[in-house]
Protein backbone atom coordinates (compact mmCIF):
# COMPACT_ATOMS: atom_id res chain seq x y z
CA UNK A 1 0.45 -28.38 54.61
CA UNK A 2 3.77 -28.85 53.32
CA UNK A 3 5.46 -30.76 55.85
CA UNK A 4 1.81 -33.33 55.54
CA UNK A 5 2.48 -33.85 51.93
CA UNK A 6 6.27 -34.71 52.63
CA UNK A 7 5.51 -37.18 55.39
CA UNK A 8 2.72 -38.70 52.63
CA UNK A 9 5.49 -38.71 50.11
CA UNK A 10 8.19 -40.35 52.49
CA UNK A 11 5.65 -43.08 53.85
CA UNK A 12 4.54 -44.03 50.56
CA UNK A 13 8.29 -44.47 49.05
CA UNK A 14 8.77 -46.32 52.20
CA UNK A 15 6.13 -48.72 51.61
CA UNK A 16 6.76 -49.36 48.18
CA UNK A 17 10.28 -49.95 49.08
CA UNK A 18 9.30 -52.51 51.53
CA UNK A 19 6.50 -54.12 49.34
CA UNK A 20 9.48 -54.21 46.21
CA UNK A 21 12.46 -56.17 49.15
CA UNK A 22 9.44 -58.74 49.38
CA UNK A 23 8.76 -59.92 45.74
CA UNK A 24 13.22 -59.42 45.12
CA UNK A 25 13.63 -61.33 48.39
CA UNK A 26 10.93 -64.35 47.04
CA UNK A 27 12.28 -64.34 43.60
CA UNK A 28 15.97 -65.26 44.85
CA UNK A 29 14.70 -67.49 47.05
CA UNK A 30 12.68 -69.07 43.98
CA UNK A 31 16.00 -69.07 41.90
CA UNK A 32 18.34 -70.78 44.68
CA UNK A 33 15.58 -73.64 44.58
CA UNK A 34 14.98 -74.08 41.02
CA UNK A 35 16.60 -77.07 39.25
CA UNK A 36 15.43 -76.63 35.85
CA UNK A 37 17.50 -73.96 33.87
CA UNK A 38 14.26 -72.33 32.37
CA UNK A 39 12.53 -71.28 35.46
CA UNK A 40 15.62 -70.14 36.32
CA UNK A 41 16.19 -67.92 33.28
CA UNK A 42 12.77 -66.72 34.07
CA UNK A 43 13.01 -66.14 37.35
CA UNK A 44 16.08 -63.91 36.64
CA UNK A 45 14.75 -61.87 34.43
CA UNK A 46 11.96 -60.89 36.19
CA UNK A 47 14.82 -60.54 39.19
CA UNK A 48 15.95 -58.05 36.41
CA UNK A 49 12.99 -56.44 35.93
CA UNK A 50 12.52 -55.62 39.88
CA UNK A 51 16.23 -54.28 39.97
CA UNK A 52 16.48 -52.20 36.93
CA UNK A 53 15.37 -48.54 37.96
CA UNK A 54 17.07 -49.16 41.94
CA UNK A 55 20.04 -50.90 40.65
CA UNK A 56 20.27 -50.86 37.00
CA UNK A 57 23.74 -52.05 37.40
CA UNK A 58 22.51 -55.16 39.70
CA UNK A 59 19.86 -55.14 36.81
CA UNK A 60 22.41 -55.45 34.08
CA UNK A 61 24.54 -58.36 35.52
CA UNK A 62 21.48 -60.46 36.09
CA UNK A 63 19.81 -59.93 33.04
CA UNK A 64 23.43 -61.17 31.12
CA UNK A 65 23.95 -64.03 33.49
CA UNK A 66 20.12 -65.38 32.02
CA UNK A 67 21.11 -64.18 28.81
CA UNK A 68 24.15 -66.41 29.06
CA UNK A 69 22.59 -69.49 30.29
CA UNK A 70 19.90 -69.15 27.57
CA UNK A 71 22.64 -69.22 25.22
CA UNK A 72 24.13 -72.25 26.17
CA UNK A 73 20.99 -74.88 26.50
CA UNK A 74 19.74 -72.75 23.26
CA UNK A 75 16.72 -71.35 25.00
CA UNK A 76 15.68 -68.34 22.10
CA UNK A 77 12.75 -66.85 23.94
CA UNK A 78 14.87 -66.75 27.17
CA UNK A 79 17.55 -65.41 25.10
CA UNK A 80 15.22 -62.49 23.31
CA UNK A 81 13.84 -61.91 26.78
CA UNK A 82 17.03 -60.99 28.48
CA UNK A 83 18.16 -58.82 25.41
CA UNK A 84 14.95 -56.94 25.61
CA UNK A 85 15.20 -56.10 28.84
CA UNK A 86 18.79 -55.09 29.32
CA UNK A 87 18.06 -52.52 26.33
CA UNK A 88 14.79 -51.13 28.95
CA UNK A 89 17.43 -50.68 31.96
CA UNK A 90 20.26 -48.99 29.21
CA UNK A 91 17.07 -46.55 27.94
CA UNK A 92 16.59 -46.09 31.90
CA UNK A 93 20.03 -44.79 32.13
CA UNK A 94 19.85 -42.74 29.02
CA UNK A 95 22.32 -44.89 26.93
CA UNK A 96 20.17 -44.98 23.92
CA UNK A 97 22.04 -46.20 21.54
CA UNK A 98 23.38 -49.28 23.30
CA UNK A 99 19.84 -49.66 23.80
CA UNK A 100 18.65 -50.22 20.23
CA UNK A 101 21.77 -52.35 19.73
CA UNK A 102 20.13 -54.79 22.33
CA UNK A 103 16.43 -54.32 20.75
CA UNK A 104 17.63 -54.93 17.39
CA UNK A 105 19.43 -58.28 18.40
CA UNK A 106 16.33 -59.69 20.56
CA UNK A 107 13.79 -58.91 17.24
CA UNK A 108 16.40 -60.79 14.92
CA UNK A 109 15.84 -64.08 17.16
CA UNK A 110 12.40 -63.34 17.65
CA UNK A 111 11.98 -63.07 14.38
CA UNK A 112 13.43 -66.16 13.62
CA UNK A 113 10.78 -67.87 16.33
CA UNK A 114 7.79 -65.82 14.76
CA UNK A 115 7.24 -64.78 18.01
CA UNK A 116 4.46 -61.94 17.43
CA UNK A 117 4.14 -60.81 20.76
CA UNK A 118 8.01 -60.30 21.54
CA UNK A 119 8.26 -58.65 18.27
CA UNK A 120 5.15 -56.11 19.55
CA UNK A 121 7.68 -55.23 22.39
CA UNK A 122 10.87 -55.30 21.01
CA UNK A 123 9.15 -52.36 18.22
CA UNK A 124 7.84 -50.25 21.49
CA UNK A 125 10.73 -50.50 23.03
CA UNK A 126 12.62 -49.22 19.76
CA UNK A 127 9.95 -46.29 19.55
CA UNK A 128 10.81 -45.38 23.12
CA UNK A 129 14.58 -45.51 22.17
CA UNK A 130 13.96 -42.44 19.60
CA UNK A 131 11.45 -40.95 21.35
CA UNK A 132 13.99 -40.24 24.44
CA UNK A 133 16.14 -39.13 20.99
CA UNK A 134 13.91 -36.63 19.99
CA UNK A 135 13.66 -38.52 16.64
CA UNK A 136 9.44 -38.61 16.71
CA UNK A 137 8.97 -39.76 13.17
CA UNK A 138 10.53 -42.90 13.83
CA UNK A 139 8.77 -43.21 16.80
CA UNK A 140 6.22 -43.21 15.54
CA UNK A 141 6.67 -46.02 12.69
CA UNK A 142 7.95 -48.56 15.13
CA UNK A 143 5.27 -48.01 17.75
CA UNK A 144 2.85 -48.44 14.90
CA UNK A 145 4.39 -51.91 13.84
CA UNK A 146 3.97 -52.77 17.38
CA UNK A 147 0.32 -51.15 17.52
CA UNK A 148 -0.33 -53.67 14.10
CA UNK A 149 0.84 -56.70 15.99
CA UNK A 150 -0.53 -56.01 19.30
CA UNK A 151 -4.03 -55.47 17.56
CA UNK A 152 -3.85 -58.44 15.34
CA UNK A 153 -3.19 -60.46 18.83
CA UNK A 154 -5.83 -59.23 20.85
CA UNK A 155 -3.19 -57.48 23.11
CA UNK A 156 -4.80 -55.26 25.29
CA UNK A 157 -2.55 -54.03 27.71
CA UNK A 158 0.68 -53.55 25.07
CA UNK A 159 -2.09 -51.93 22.65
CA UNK A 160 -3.12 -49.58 25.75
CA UNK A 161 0.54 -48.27 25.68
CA UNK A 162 0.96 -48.35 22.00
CA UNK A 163 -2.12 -46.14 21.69
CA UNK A 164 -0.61 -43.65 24.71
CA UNK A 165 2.91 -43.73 22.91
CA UNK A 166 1.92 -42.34 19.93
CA UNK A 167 -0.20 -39.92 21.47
CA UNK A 168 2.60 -38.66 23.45
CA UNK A 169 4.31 -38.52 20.64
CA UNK A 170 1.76 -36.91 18.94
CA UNK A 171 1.43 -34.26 21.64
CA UNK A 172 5.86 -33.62 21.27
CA UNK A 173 5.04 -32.91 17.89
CA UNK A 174 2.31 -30.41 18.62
CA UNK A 175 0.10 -32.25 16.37
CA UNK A 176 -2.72 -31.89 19.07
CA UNK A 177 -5.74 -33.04 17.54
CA UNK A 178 -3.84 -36.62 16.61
CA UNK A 179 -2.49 -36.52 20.24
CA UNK A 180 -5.92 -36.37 21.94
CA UNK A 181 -7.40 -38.90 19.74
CA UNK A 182 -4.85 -41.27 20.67
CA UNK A 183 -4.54 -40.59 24.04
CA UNK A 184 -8.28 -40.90 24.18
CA UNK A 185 -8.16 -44.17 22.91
CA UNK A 186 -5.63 -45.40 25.40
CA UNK A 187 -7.17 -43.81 28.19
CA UNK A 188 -10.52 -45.59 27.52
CA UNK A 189 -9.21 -48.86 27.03
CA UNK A 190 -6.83 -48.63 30.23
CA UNK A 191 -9.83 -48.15 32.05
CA UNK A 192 -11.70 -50.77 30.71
CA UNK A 193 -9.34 -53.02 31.57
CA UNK A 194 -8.65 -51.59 34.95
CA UNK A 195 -4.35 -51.29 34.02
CA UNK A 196 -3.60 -48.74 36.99
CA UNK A 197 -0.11 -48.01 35.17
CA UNK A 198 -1.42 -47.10 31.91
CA UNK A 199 -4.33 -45.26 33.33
CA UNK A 200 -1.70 -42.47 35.06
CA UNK A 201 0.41 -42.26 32.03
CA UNK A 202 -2.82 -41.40 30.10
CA UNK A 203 -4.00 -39.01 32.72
CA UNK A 204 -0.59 -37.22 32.50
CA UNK A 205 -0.62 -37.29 29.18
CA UNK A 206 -4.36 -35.35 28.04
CA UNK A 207 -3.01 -33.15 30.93
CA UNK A 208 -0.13 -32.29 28.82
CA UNK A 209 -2.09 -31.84 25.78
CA UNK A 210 -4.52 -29.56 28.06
CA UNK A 211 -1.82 -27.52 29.14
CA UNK A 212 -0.68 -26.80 25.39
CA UNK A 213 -4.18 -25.90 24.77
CA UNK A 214 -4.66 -23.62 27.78
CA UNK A 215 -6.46 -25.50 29.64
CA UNK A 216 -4.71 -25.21 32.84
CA UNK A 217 -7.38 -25.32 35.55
CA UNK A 218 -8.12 -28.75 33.59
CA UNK A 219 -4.82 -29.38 33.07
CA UNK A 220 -3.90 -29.12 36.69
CA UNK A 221 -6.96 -31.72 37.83
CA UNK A 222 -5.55 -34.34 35.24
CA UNK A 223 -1.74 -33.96 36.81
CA UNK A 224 -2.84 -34.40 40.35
CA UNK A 225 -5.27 -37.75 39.38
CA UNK A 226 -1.97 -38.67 37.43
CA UNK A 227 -0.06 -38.26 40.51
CA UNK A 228 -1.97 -40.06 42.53
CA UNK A 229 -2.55 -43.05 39.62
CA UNK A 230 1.26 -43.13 39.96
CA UNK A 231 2.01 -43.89 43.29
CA UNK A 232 -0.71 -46.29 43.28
CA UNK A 233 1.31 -48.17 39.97
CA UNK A 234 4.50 -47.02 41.47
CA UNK A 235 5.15 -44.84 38.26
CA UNK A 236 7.54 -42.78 39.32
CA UNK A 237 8.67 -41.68 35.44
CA UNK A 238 5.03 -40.89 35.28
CA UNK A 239 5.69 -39.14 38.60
CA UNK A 240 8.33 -36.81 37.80
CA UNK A 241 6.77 -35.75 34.52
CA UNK A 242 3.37 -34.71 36.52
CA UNK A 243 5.11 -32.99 39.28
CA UNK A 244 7.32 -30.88 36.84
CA UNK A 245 4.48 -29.76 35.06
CA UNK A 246 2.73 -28.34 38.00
CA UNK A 247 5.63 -26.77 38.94
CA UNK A 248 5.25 -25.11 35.32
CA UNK A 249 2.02 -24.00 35.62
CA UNK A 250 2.42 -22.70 39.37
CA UNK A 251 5.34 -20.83 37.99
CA UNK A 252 2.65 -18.20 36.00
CA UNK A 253 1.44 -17.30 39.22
CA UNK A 254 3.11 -15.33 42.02
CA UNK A 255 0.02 -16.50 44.38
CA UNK A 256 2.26 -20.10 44.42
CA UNK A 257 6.20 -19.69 43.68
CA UNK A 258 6.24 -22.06 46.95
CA UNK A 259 4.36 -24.27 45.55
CA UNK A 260 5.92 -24.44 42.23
CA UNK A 261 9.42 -24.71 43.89
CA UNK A 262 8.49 -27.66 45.68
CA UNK A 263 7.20 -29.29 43.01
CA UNK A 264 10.33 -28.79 40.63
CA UNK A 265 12.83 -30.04 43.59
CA UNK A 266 10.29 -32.90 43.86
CA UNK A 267 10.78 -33.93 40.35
CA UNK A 268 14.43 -34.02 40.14
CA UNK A 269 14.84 -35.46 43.29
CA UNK A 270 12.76 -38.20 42.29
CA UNK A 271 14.64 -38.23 38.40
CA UNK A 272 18.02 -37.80 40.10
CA UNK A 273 16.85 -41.04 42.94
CA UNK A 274 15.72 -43.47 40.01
CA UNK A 275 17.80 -42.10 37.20
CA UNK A 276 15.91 -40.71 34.65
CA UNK A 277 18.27 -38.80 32.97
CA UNK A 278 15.76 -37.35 30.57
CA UNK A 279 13.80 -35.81 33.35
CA UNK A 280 16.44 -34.63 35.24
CA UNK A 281 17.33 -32.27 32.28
CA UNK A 282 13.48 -30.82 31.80
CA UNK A 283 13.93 -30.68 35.76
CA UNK A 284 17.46 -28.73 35.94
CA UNK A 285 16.51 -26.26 33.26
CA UNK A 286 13.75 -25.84 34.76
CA UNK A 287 15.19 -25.20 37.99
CA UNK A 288 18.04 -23.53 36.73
CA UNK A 289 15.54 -20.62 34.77
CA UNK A 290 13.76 -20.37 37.77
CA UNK A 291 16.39 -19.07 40.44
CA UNK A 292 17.67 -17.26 37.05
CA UNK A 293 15.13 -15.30 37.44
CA UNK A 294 14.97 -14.66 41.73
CA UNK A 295 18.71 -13.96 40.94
CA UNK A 296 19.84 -16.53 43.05
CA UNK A 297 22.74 -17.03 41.48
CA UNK A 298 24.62 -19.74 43.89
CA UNK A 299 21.18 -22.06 43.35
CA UNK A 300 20.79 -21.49 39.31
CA UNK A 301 24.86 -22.45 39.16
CA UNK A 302 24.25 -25.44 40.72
CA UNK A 303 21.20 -26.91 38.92
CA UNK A 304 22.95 -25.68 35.18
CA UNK A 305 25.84 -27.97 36.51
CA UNK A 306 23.24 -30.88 36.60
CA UNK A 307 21.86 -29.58 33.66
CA UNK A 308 24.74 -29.66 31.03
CA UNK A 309 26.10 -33.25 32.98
CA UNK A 310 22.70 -34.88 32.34
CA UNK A 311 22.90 -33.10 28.83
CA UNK A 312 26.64 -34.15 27.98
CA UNK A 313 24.99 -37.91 29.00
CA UNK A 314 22.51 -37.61 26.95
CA UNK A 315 23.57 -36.05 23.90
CA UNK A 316 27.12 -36.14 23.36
CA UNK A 317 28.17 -36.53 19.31
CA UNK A 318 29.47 -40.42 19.96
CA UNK A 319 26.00 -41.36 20.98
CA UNK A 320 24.08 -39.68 18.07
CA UNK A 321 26.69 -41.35 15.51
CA UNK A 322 26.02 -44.66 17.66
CA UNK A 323 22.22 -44.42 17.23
CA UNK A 324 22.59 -43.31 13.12
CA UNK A 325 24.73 -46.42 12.37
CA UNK A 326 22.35 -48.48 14.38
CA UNK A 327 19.55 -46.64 12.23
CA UNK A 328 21.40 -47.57 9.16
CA UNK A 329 22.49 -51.10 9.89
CA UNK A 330 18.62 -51.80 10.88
CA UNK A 331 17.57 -50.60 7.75
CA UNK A 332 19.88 -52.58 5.57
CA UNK A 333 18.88 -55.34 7.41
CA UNK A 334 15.33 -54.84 6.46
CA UNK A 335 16.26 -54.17 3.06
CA UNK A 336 17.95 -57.18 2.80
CA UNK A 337 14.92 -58.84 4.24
CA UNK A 338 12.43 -57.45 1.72
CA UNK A 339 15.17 -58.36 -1.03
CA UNK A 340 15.52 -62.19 0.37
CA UNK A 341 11.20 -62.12 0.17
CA UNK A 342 11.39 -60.83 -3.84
CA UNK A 343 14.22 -63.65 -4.34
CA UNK A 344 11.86 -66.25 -2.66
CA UNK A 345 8.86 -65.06 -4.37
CA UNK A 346 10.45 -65.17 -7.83
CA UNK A 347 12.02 -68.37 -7.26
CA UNK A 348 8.57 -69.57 -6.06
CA UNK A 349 7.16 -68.26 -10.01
CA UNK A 350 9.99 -70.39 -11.28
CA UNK A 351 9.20 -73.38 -9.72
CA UNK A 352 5.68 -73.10 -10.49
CA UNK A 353 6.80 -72.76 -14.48
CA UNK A 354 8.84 -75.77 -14.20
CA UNK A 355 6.38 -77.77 -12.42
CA UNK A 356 3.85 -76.63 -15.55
CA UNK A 357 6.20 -77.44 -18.07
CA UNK A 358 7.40 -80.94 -16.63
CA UNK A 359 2.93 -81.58 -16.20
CA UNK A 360 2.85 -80.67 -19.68
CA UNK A 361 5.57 -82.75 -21.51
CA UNK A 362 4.27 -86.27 -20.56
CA UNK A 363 0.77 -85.00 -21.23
CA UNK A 364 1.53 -83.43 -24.47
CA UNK A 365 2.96 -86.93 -25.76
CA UNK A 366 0.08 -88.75 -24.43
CA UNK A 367 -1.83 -86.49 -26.34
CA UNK A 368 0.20 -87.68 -29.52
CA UNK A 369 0.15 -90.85 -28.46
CA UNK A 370 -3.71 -90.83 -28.40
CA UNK A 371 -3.93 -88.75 -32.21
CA UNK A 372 -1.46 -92.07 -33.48
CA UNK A 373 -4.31 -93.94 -32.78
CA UNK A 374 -6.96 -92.89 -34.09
CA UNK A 375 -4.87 -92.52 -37.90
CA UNK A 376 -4.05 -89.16 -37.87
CA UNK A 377 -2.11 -87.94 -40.63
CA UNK A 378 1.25 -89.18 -40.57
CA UNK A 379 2.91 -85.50 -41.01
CA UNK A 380 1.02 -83.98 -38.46
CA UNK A 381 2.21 -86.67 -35.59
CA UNK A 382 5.55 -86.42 -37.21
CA UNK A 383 5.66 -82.87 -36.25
CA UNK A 384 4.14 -83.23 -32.74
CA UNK A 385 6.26 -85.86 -32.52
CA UNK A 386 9.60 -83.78 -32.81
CA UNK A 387 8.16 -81.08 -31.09
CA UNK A 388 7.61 -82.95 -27.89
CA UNK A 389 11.23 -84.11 -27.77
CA UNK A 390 12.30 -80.43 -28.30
CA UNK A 391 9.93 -79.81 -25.58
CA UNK A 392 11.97 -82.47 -23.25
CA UNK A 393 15.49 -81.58 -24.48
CA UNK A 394 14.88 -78.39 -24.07
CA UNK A 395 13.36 -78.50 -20.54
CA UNK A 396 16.70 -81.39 -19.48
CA UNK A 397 19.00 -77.93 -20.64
CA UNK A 398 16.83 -75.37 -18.64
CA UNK A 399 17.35 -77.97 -15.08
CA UNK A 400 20.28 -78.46 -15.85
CA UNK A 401 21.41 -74.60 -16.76
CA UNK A 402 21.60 -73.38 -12.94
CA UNK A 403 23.76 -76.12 -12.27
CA UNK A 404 25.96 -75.49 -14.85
CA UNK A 405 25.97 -71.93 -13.98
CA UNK A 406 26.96 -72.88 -10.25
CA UNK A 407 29.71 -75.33 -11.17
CA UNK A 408 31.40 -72.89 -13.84
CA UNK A 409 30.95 -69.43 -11.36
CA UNK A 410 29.79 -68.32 -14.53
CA UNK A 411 32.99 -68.72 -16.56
CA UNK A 412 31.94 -68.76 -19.84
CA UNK A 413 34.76 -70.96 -21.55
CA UNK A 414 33.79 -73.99 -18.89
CA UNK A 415 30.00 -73.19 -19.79
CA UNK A 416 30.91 -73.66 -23.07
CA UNK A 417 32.90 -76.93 -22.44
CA UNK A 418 30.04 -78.03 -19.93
CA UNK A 419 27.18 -77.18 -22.99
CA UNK A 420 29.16 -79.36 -25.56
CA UNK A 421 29.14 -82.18 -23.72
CA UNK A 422 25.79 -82.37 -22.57
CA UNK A 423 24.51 -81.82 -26.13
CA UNK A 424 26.82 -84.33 -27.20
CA UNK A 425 24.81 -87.27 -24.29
CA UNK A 426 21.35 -85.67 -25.61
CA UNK A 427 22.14 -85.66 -29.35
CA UNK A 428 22.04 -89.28 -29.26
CA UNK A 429 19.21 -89.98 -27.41
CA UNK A 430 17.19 -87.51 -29.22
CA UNK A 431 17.85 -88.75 -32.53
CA UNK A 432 17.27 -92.77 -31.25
CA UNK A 433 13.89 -91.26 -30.04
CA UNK A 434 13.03 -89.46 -33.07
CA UNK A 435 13.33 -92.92 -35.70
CA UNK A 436 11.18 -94.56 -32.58
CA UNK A 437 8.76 -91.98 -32.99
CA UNK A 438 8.53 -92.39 -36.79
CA UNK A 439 8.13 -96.00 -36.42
CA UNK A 440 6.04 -96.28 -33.42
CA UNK A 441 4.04 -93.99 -33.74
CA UNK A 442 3.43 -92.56 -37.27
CA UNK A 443 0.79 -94.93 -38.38
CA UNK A 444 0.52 -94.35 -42.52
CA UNK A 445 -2.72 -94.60 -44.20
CA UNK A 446 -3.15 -97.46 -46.82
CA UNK A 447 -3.54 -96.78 -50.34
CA UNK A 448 -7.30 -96.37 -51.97
């Protein structure tokens, strides 16, 4: 039975190797032929794309040559593209926080091109970042951002793995009843719109929150259908996850140690093939527990050596400081952002008073021009009079102030200086206007 599954196994990896040489082999043909340098930045990303769990390093080098030629004919979404997707091959490898570092720059230029559904990405991809980092809580706030957008877009497939993101994250967190509900969600949706890739990752996922509820006999069902969604998607993440699980279950039962063996070599021979560092530690320590306890000693040493080099990668002190001032730099940024939005708003309220005041003036002598027409008393449009050019002097000084302010960098003697002499060009002109107004307008009532 064994050797049947292996041959299935090898033929199907086989296949999908041969199916993957086609589309790599048509998309460099595709780029050799292209003469316009967008297609071309396209095309090499999605080169990228097919490269980056075989050859992440291949994957890297083509994803910065686009990223280069973006840069120089100024092609943003190109640009954000390529910076997106070299952070997905550095979280393949388990180099976190370079990854974020990459995220973070693609959402700045996306931002600046309002580019909603780059922005849904970049924000998933961020979540992914911490999730592989254990940190769940921000996970879980940038996968919601992304859930937001992808909602407010009508973005079905991204909101199918925003929904089964946060219930896996849900499900890490043992907050079970949240998991399912989300998972739920995701699952129903992937299946409505018939996305085979999302449809295993949900399958493995309510099998995981099955399993924490002792549900294994269900549990079990939902791993193999995940299994066999994944080869069919060419999941093989999704893959090694399932496969290790069963291997966990199996392990609770001396009726299938051979069973549960094969299944644990099968998932960190797949997580060692396609680097996934993540799962080759679960894998490892699993591994490593297991001959622990058959006291094979020779076979436990050499999956703990696996295990502490995929935990060194993973977890070593640089890379947690390297994620933490990434962490903090993002959140300045923010901050600054939310800070430039209160400075714009308030600005906005100023304008709005100035554009009230400068309605008012003119109308506000019109007003007393109208009342010196109809022989109002001569002290009353005396007063209004006066008061209107206060109105104007005072609203010349206000314009005028942040000007004054800039020129002086606040330096109060040259404010001073700066004052004086305006004062001493309105002075003037106020007091020529005021004797106008007296005569013009003040019309004096004749005697009885």
């Amino acid at each position: 039975m064994k050797k049947i599954l292996y041959t299935f196994i090898f033929v199907n990896f086989v296949l999908q190797l041969q199916a993957q040489q086609k589309v790599i082999d048509s998309l460099k043909k595709a780029i050799s032929v292209s003469s316009e340098d967008t297609i071309k930045i396209k095309l090499m990303n999605q080169l990228g794309i097919e490269y980056y769990q075989s050859k992440p390093d291949s994957a890297l080098l083509i994803l910065r040559s686009a990223l280069q030629m973006s840069q120089k004919i100024n092609f943003l979404k190109g640009e954000s593209v390529s910076l997106n997707l070299e952070g997905v091959v550095y979280n393949q490898t388990g180099n976190y926080p370079k990854a974020l570092g990459f995220f973070f720059s693609a959402i700045k230029i996306n931002e600046v091109a309002n580019n909603q559904v780059e922005i849904a990405k970049n924000y998933e991809n961020i979540g992914v970042s911490y999730y592989y980092e254990q940190d769940f809580q921000k996970t879980i706030d940038y996968t919601i951002k992304a859930k937001l957008i992808d909602q407010s877009i009508n973005n079905k497939i991204s909101l199918t793995k925003d929904l089964l993101n946060l219930g896996d994250t849900y499900e890490q967190m043992n907050k079970l009843d949240s998991a399912r509900k989300y998972t739920e969600l995701g699952y129903n949706l992937a299946l409505k719109i018939g996305y085979t890739d999302d449809i295993a990752t949900a399958t493995n996922n309510l099998a995981n929150i099955y399993s924490k509820l002792n549900g294994f006999k269900l549990a079990l069902d939902y791993y193999r259908k995940a299994i066999f969604y994944a080869r069919e998607a060419n999941d093989d993440d999704t893959q090694c996850e399932s496969t290790l699980a069963i291997a966990k279950i199996l392990k609770n039962s001396s009726l299938y140690q051979d069973s549960c063996l094969f299944y644990g070599k099968l998932s960190i021979k797949i997580g060692l093939r396609d680097n996934f560092p993540l799962r080759v530690l679960n894998a490892s320590k699993f591994l490593t527990d297991y001959f622990k306890g058959k006291t094979e000693l020779d076979s436990a040493f050499h999956y703990q050596e696996i295990f502490i080099a995929a935990k060194d990668s993973l977890f070593s002190q640089e890379k947690i400081k390297q994620v933490e001032k990434l962490a903090f730099a993002e959140k300045q940024r923010l901050q600054e952002i939310d800070e430039e939005k209160i400075r714009k708003a308030e600005e906005n309220a100023k304008n709005l008073q100035l554009t009230g005041i400068a309605v008012f003036i003119p109308s506000f002598f019109l007003f007393i021009l109208f009342l010196s027409r109809h022989k109002t008393q001569p002290r009353i449009i005396n007063f209004l009079g006066i008061l209107s050019l206060l109105f104007m002097f005072e609203f010349i000084s206000l314009l005028l102030g942040p000007y004054v302010e800039q020129l002086t960098k606040d330096n109060q003697i040259f404010s001073l200086i700066i004052s004086v002499v305006i004062a001493a060009i309105i002075e003037p002109v106020h007091h020529k206007t005021e004797i106008w107004i007296k005569k013009e307008l003040v019309i004096t009532k004749p005697a009885n």
